[in-house]
PDB file of N, CA and C in Angstrom:
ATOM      1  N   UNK A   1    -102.032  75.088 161.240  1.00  0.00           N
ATOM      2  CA  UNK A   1    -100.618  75.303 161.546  1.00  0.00           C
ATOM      3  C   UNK A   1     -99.730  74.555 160.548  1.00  0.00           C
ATOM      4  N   UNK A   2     -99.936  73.274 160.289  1.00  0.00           N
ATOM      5  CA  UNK A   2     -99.188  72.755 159.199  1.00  0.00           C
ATOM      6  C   UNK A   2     -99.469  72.903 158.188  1.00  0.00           C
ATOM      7  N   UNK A   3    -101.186  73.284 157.460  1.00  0.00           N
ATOM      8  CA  UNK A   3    -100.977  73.780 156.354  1.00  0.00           C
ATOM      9  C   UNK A   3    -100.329  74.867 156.012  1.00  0.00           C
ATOM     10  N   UNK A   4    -100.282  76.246 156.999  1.00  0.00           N
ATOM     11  CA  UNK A   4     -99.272  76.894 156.590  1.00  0.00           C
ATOM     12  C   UNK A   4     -97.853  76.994 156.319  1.00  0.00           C
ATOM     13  N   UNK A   5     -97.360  75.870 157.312  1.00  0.00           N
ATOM     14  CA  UNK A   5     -96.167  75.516 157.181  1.00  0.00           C
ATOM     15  C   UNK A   5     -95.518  74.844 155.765  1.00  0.00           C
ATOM     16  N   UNK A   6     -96.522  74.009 155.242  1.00  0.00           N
ATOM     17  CA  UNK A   6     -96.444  73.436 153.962  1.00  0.00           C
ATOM     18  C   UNK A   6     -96.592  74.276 153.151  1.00  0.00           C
ATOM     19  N   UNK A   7     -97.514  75.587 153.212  1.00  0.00           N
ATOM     20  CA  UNK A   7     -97.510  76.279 152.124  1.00  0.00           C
ATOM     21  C   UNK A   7     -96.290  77.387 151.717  1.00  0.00           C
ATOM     22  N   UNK A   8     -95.544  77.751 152.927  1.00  0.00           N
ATOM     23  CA  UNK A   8     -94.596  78.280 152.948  1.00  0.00           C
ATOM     24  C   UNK A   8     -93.411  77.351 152.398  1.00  0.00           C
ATOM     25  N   UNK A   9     -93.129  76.665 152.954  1.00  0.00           N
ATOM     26  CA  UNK A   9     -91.919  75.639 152.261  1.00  0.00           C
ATOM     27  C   UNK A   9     -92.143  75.886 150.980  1.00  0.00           C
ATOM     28  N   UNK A  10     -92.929  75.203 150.110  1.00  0.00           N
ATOM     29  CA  UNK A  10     -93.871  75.188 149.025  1.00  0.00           C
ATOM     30  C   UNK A  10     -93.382  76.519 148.175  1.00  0.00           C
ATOM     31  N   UNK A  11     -93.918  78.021 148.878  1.00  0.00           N
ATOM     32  CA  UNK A  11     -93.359  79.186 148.368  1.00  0.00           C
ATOM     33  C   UNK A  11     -91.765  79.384 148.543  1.00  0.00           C
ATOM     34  N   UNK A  12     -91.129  78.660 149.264  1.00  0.00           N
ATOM     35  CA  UNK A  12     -89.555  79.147 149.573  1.00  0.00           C
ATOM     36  C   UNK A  12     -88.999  77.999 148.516  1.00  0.00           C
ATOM     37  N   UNK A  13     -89.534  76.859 148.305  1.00  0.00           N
ATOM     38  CA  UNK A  13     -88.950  76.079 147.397  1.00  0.00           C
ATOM     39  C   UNK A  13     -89.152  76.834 146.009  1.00  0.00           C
ATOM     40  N   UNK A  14     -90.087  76.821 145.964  1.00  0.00           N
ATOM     41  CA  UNK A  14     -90.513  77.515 144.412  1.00  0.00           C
ATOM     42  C   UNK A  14     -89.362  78.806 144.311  1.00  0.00           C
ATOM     43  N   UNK A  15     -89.130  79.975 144.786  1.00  0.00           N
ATOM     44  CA  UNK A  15     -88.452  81.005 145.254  1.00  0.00           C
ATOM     45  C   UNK A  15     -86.960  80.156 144.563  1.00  0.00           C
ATOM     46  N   UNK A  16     -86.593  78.961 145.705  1.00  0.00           N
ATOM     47  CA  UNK A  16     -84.891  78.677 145.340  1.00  0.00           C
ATOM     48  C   UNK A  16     -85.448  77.758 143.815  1.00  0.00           C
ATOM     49  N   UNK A  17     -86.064  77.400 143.491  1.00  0.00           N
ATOM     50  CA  UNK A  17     -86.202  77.183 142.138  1.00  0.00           C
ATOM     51  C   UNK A  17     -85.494  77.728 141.090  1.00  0.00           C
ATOM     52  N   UNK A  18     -86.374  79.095 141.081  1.00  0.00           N
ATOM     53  CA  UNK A  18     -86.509  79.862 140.194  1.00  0.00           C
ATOM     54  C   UNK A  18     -85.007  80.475 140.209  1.00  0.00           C
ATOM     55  N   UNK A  19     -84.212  80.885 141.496  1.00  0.00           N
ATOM     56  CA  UNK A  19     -83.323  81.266 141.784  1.00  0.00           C
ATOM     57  C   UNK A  19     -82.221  80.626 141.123  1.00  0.00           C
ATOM     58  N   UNK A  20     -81.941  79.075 141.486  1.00  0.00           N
ATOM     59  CA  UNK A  20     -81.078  78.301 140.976  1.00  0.00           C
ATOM     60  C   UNK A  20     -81.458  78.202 139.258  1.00  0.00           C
ATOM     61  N   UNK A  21     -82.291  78.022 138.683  1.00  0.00           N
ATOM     62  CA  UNK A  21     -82.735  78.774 137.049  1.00  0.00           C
ATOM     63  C   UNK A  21     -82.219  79.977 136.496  1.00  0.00           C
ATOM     64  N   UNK A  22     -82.405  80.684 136.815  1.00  0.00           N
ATOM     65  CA  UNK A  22     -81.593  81.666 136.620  1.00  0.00           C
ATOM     66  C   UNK A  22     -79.984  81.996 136.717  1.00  0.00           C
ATOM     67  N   UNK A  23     -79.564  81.664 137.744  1.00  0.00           N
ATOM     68  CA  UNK A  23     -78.727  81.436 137.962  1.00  0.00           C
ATOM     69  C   UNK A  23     -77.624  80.719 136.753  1.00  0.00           C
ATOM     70  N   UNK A  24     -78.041  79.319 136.835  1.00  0.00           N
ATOM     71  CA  UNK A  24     -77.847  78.058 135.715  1.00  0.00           C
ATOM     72  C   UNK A  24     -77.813  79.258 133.978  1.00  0.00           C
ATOM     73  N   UNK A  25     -78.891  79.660 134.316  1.00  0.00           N
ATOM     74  CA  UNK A  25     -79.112  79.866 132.548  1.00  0.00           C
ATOM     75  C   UNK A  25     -77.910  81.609 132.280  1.00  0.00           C
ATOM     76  N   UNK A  26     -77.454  82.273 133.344  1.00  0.00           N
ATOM     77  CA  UNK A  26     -76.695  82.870 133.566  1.00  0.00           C
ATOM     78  C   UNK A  26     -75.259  82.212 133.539  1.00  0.00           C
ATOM     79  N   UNK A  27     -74.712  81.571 134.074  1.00  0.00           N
ATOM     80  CA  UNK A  27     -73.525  81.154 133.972  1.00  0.00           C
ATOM     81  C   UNK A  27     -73.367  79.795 132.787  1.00  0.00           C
ATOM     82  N   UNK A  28     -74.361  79.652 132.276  1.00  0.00           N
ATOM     83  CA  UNK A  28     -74.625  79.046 130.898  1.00  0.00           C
ATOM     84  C   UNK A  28     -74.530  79.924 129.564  1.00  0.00           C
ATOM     85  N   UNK A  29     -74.649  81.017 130.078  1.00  0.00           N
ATOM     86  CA  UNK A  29     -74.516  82.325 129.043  1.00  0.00           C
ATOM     87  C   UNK A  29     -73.327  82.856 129.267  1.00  0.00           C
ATOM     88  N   UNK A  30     -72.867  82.825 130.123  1.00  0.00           N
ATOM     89  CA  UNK A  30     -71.273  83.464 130.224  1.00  0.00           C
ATOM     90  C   UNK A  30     -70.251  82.568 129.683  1.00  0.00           C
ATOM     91  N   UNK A  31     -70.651  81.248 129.683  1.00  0.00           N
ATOM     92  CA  UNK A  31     -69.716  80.394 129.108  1.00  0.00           C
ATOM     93  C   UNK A  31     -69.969  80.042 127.895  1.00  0.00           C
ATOM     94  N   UNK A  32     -70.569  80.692 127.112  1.00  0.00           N
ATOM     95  CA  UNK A  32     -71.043  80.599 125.841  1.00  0.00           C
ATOM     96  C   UNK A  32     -69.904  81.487 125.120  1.00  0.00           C
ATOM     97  N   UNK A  33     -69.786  82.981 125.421  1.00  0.00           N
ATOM     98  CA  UNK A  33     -69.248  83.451 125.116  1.00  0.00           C
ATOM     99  C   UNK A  33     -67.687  83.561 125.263  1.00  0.00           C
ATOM    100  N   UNK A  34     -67.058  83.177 124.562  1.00  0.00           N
ATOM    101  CA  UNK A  34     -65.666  83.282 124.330  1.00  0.00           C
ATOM    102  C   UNK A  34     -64.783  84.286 124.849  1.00  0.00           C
ATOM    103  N   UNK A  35     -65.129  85.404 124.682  1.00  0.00           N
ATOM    104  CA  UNK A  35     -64.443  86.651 125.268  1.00  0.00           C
ATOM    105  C   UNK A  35     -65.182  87.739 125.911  1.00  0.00           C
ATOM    106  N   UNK A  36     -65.635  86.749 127.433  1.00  0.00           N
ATOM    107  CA  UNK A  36     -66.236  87.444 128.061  1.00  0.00           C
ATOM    108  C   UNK A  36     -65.391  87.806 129.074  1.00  0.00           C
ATOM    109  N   UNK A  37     -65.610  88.776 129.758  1.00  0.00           N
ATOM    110  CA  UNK A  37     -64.863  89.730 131.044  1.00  0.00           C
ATOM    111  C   UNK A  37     -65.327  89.612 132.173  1.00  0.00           C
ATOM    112  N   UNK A  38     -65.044  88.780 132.964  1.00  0.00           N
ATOM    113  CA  UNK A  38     -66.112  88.869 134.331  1.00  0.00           C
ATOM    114  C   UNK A  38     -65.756  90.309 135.030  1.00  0.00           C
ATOM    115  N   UNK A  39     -65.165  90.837 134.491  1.00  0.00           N
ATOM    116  CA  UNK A  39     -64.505  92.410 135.745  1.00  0.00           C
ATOM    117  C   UNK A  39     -65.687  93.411 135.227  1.00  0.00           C
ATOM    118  N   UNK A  40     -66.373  93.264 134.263  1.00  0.00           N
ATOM    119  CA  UNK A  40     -66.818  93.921 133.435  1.00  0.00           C
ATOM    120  C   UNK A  40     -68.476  94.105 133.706  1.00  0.00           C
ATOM    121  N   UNK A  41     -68.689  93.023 134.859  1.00  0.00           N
ATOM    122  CA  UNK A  41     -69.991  92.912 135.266  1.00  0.00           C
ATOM    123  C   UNK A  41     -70.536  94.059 136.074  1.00  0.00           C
TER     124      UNK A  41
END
């Protein structure tokens, strides 16, 4: 019962990881660019 519980956390952490990464490297790229359009998305 708790190893599954740990292994799930485990997969949902990993999940908001990757999420917040992306994320980051996305609005790290939009602010790179100078004359970007957010309406445009």
């Amino acid at each position: 019962m708790l190893k599954q519980l740990v292994s799930r956390i485990k997969k949902v952490q990993t999940i908001l990881l990757a999420v917040l990464f992306v994320v980051s490297l996305t609005a790290a790229a939009s602010n790179a660019e100078p004359d970007h359009d957010p309406q445009t998305m």
